[in-house]
N, C-alpha and C. Protein backbone atom coordinates (compact mmCIF):
# COMPACT_ATOMS: atom_id res chain seq x y z
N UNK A 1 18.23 3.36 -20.37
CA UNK A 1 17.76 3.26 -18.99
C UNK A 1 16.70 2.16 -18.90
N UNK A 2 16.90 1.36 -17.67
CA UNK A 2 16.07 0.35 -17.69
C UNK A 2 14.80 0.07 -16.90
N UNK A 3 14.07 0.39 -17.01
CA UNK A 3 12.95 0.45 -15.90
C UNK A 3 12.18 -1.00 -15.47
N UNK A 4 11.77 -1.24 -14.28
CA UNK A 4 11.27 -2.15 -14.02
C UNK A 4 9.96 -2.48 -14.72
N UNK A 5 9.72 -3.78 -14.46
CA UNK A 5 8.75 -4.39 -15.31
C UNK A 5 7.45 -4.03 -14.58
N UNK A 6 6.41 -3.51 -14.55
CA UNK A 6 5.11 -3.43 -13.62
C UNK A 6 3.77 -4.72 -13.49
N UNK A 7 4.69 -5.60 -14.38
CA UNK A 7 3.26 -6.55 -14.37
C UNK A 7 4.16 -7.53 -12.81
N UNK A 8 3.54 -8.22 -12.02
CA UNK A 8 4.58 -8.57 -11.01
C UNK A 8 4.75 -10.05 -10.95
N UNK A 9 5.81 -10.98 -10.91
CA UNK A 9 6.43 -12.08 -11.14
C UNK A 9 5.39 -13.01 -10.19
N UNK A 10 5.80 -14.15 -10.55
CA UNK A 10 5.42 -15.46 -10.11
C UNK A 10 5.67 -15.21 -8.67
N UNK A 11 7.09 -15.29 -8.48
CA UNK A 11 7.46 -14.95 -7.30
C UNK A 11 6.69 -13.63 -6.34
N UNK A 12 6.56 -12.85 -6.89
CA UNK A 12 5.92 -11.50 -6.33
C UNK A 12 4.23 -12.16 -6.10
N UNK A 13 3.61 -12.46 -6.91
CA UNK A 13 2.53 -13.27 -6.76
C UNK A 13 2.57 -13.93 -5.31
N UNK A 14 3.55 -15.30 -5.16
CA UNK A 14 2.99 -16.35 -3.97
C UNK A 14 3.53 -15.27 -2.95
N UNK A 15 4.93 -14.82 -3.04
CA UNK A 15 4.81 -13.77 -1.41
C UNK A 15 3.90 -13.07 -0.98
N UNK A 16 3.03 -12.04 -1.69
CA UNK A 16 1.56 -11.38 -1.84
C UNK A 16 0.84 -12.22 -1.39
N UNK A 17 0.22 -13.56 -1.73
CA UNK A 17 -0.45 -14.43 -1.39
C UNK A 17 0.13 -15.20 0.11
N UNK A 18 0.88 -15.34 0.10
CA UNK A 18 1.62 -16.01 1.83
C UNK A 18 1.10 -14.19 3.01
N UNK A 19 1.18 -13.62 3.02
CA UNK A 19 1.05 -12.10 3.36
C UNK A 19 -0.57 -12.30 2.88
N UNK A 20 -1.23 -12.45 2.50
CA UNK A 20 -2.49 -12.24 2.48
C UNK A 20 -3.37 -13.63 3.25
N UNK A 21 -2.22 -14.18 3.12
CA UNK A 21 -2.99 -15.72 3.96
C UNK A 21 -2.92 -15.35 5.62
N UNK A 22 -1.80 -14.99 5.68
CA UNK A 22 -1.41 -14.73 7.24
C UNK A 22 -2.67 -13.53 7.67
N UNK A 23 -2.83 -12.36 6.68
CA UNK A 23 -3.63 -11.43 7.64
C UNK A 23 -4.95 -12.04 7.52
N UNK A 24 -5.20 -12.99 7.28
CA UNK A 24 -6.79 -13.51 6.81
C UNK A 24 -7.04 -14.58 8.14
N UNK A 25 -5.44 -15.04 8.31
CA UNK A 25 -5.40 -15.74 9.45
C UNK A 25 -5.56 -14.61 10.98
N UNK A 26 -4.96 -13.32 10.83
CA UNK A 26 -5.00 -12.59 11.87
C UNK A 26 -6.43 -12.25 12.15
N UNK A 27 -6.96 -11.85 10.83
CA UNK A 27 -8.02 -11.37 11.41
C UNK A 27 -9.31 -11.86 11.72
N UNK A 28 -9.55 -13.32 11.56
CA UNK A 28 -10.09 -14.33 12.16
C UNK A 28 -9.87 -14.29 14.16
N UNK A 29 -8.77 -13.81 14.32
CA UNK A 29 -8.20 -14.16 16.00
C UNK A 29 -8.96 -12.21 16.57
N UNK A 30 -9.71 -11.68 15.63
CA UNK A 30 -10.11 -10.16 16.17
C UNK A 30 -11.09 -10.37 16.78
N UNK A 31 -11.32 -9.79 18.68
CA UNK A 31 -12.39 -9.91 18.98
C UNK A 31 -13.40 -9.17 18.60
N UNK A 32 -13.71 -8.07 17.82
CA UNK A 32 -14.86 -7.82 18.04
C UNK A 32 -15.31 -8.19 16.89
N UNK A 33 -16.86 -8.58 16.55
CA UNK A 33 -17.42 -9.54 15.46
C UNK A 33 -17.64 -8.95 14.71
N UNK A 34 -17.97 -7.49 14.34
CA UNK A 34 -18.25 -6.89 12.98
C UNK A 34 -17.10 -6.37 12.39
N UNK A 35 -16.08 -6.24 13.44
CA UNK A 35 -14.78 -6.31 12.57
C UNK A 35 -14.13 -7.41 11.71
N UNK A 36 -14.08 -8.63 12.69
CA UNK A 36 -13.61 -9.39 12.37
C UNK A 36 -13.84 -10.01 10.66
N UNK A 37 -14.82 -9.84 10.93
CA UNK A 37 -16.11 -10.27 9.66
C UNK A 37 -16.06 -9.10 8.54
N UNK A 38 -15.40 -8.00 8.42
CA UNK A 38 -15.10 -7.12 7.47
C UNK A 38 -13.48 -7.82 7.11
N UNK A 39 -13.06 -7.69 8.30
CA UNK A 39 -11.55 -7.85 7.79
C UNK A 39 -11.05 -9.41 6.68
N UNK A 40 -12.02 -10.18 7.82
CA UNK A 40 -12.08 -11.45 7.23
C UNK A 40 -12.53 -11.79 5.49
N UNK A 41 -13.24 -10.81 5.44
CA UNK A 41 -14.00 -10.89 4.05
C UNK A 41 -13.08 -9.70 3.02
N UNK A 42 -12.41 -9.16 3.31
CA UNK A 42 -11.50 -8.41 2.64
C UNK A 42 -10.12 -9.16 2.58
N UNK A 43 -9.50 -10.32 3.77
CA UNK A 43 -8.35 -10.48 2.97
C UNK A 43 -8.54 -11.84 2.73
N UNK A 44 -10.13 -12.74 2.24
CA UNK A 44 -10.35 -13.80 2.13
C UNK A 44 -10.70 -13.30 0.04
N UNK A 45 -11.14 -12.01 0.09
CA UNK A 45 -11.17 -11.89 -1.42
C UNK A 45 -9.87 -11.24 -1.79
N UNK A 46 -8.63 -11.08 -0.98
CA UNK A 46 -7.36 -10.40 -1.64
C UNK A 46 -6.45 -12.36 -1.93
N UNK A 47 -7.11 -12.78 -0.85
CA UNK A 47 -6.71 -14.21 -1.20
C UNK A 47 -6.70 -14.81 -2.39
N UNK A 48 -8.28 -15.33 -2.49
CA UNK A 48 -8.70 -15.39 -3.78
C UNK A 48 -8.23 -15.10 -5.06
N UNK A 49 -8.67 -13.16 -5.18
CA UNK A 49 -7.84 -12.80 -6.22
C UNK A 49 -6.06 -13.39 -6.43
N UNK A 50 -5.21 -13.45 -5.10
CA UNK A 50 -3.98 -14.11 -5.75
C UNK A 50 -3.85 -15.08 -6.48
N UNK A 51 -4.63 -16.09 -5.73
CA UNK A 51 -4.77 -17.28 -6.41
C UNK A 51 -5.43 -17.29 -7.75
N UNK A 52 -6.13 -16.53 -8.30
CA UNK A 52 -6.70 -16.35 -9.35
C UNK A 52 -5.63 -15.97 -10.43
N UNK A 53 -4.67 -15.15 -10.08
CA UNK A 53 -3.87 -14.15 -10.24
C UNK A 53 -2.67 -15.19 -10.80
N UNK A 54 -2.19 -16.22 -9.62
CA UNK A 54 -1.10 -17.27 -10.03
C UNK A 54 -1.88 -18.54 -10.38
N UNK A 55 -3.23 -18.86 -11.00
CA UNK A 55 -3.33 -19.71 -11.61
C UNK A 55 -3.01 -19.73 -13.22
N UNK A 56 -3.61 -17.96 -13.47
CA UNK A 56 -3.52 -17.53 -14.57
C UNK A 56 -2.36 -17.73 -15.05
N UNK A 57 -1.68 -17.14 -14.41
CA UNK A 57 0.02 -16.94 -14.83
C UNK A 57 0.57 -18.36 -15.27
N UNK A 58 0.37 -18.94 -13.97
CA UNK A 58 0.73 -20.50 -14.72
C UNK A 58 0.07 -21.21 -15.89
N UNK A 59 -0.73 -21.22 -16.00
CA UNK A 59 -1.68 -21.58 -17.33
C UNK A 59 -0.67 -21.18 -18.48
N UNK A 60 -0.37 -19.98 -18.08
CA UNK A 60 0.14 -18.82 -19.37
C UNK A 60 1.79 -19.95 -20.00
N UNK A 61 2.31 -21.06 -19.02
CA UNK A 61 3.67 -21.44 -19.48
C UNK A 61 3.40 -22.65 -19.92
C-alpha cells in the first residue's frame, strides 16, 4: 500500500504561495484598519515563510 508523501512538492509549494499572495492582496482592500493590519501581517508572514520554504527546496537540487 502506498501512501502519500507528507513533505509537499515544489509544485504544492508555488500554488500555496500564489493563494497566499492573492489573500495578502485581499486583505490590504479591508476597510476596517485594525483588521486589515492583522490580516495583512498574517498572510505577509505565510508569504514569506513560502518563499523561504521554495528557496530551500531549490537550493536542495
Amino acid at each position: 500500500m502506498n501512501t502519500p508523501s507528507l513533505v509537499p512538492t515544489l509544485d504544492d509549494l508555488r500554488s500555496e504561495l500564489s493563494r497566499a499572495e492573492r489573500d495578502l492582496v485581499c486583505a490590504d482592500m479591508i476597510d476596517d484598519f485594525k483588521r486589515r493590519q492583522a490580516e495583512m501581517g498574517t498572510a505577509q508572514r505565510r508569504v514569506d515563510d513560502l518563499k523561504a520554504q521554495i528557496a530551500r527546496l531549490e537550493e536542495s537540487f
